[in-house]
N, C-alpha and C. Protein backbone atom coordinates (compact mmCIF):
# COMPACT_ATOMS: atom_id res chain seq x y z
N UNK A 1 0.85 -1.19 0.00
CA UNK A 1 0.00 0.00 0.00
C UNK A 1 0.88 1.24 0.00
N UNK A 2 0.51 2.52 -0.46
CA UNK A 2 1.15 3.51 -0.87
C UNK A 2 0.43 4.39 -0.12
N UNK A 3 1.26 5.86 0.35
CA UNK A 3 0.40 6.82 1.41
C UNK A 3 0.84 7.52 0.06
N UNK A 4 -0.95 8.29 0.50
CA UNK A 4 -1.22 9.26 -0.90
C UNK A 4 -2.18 10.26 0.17
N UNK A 5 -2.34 11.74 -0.52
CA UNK A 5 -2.51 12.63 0.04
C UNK A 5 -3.65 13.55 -1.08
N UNK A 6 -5.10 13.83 -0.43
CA UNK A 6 -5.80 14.40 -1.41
C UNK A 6 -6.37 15.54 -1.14
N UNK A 7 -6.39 16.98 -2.23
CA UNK A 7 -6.75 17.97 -1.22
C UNK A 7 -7.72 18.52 -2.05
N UNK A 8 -9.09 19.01 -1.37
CA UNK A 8 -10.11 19.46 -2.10
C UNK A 8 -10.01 20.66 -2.18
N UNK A 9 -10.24 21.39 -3.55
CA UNK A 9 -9.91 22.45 -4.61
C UNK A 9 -11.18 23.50 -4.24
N UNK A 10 -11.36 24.60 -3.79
CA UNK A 10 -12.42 25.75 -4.03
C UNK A 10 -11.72 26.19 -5.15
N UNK A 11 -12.66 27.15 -5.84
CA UNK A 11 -12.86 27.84 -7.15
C UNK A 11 -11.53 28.86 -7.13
N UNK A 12 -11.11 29.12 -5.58
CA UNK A 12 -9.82 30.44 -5.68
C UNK A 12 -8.81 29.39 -5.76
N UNK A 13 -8.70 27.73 -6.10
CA UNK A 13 -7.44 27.31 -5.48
C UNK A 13 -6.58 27.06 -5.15
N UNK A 14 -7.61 26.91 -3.43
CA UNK A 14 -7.48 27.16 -1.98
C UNK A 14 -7.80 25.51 -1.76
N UNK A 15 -7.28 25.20 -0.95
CA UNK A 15 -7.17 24.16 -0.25
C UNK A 15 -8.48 23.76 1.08
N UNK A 16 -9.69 23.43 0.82
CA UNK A 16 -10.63 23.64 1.28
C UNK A 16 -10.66 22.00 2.12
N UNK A 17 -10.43 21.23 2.11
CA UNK A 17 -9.88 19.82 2.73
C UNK A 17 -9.06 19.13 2.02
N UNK A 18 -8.29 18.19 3.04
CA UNK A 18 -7.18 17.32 3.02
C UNK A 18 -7.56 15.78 3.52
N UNK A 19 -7.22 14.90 2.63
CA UNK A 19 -7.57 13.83 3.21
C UNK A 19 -6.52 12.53 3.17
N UNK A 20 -5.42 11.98 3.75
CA UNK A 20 -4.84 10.70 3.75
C UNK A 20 -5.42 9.68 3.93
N UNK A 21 -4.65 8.44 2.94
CA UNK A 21 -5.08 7.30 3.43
C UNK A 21 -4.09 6.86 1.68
N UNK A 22 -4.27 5.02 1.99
CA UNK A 22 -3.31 4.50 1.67
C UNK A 22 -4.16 3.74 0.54
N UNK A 23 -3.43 3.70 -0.61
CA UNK A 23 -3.95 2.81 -1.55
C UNK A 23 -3.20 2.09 -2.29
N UNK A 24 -3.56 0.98 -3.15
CA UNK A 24 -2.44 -0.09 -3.60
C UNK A 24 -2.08 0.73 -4.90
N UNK A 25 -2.71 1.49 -5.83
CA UNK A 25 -1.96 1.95 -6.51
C UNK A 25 -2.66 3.38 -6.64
N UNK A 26 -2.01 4.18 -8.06
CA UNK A 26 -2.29 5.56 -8.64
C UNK A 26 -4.16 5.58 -9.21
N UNK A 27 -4.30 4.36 -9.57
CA UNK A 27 -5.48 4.58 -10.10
C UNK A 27 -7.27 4.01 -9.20
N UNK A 28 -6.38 3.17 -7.90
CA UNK A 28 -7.64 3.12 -6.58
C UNK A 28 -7.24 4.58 -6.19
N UNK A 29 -6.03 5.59 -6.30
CA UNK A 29 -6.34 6.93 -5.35
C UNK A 29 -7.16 7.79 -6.00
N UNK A 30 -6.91 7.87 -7.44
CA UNK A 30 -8.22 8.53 -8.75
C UNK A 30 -9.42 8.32 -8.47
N UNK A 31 -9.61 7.19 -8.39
CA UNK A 31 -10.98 6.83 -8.42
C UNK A 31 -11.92 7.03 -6.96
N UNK A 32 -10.90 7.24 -5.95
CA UNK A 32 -11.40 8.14 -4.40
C UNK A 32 -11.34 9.33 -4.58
N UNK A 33 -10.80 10.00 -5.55
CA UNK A 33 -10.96 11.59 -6.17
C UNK A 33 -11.68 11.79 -6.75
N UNK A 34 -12.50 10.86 -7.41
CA UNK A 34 -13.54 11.32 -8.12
C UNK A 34 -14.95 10.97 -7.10
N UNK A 35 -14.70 10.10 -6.18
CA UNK A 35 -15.94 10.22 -5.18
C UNK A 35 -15.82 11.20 -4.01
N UNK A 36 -14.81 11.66 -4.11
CA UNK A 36 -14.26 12.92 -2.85
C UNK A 36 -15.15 13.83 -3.80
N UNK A 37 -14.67 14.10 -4.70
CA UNK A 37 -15.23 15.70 -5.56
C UNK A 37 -16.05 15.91 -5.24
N UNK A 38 -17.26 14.98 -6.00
CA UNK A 38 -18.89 15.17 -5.45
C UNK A 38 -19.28 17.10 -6.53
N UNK A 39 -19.55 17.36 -5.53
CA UNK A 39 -19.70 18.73 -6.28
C UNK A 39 -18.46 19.73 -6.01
N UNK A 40 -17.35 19.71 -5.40
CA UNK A 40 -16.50 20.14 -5.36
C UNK A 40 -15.97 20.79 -6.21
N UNK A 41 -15.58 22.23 -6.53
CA UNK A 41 -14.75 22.28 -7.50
C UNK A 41 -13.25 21.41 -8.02
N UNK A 42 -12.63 21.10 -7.30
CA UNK A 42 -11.02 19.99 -8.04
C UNK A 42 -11.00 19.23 -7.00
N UNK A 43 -10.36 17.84 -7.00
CA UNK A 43 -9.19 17.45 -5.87
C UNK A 43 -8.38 17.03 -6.64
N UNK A 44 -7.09 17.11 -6.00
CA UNK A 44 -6.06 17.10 -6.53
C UNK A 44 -5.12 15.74 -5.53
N UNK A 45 -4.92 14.63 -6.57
CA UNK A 45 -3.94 13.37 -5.81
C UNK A 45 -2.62 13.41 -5.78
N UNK A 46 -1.73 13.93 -4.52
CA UNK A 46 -0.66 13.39 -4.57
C UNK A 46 0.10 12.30 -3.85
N UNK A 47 1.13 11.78 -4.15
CA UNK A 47 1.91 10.77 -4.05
C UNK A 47 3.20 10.92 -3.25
N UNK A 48 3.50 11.79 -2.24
CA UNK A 48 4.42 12.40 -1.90
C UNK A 48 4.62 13.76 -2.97
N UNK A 49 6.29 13.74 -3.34
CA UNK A 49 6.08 15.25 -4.03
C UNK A 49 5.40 14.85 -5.56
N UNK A 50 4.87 14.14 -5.94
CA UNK A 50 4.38 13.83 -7.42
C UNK A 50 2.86 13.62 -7.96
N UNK A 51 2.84 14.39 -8.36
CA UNK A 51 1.31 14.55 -8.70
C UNK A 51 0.66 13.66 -9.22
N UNK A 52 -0.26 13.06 -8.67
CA UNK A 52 -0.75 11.97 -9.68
C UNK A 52 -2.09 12.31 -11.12
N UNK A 53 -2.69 13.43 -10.31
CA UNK A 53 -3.35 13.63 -11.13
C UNK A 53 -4.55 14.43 -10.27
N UNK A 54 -5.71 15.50 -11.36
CA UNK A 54 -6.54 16.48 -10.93
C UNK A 54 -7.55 16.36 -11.62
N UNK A 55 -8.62 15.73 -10.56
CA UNK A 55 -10.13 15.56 -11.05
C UNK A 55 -10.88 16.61 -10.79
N UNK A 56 -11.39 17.20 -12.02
CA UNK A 56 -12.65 18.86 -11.92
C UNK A 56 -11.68 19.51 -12.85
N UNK A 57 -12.41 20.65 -12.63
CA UNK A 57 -11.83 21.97 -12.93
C UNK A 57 -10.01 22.05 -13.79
N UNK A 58 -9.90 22.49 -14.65
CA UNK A 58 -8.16 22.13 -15.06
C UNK A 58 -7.85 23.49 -14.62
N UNK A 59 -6.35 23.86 -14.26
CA UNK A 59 -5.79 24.65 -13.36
C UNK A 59 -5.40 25.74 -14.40
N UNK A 60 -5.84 26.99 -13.22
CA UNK A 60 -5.66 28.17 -13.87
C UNK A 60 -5.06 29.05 -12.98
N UNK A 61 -4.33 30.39 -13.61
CA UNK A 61 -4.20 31.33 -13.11
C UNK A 61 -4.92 32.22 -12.91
């Protein structure tokens, strides 16, 4: 199992929750990002420093 780190995205983002927990790979932590979202604007999966990937919204300035 792998510690992965997920943080839910408001519309400024802002870091509106954080959630750990451990999964066997990159694509069971996706697929808890896409039931985290819900109506959320983004969450965003990382892997330590490596991004796995950003469900919602694509990132802007």
């Amino acid at each position: 199992m792998n510690q992965y780190r997920l943080y839910v995205l408001n519309p400024e983002e802002h870091v509106a929750a954080t959630r750990e927990a451990q999964f066997p790979d990159d694509i069971s932590a996706l697929k808890e990002a896409v039931d985290l979202r819900a109506d959320q604007f983004a969450v965003e999966v990382w892997m330590g420093e490596r991004l796995v990937g950003r469900i919602g919204a694509e990132f802007s300035l």
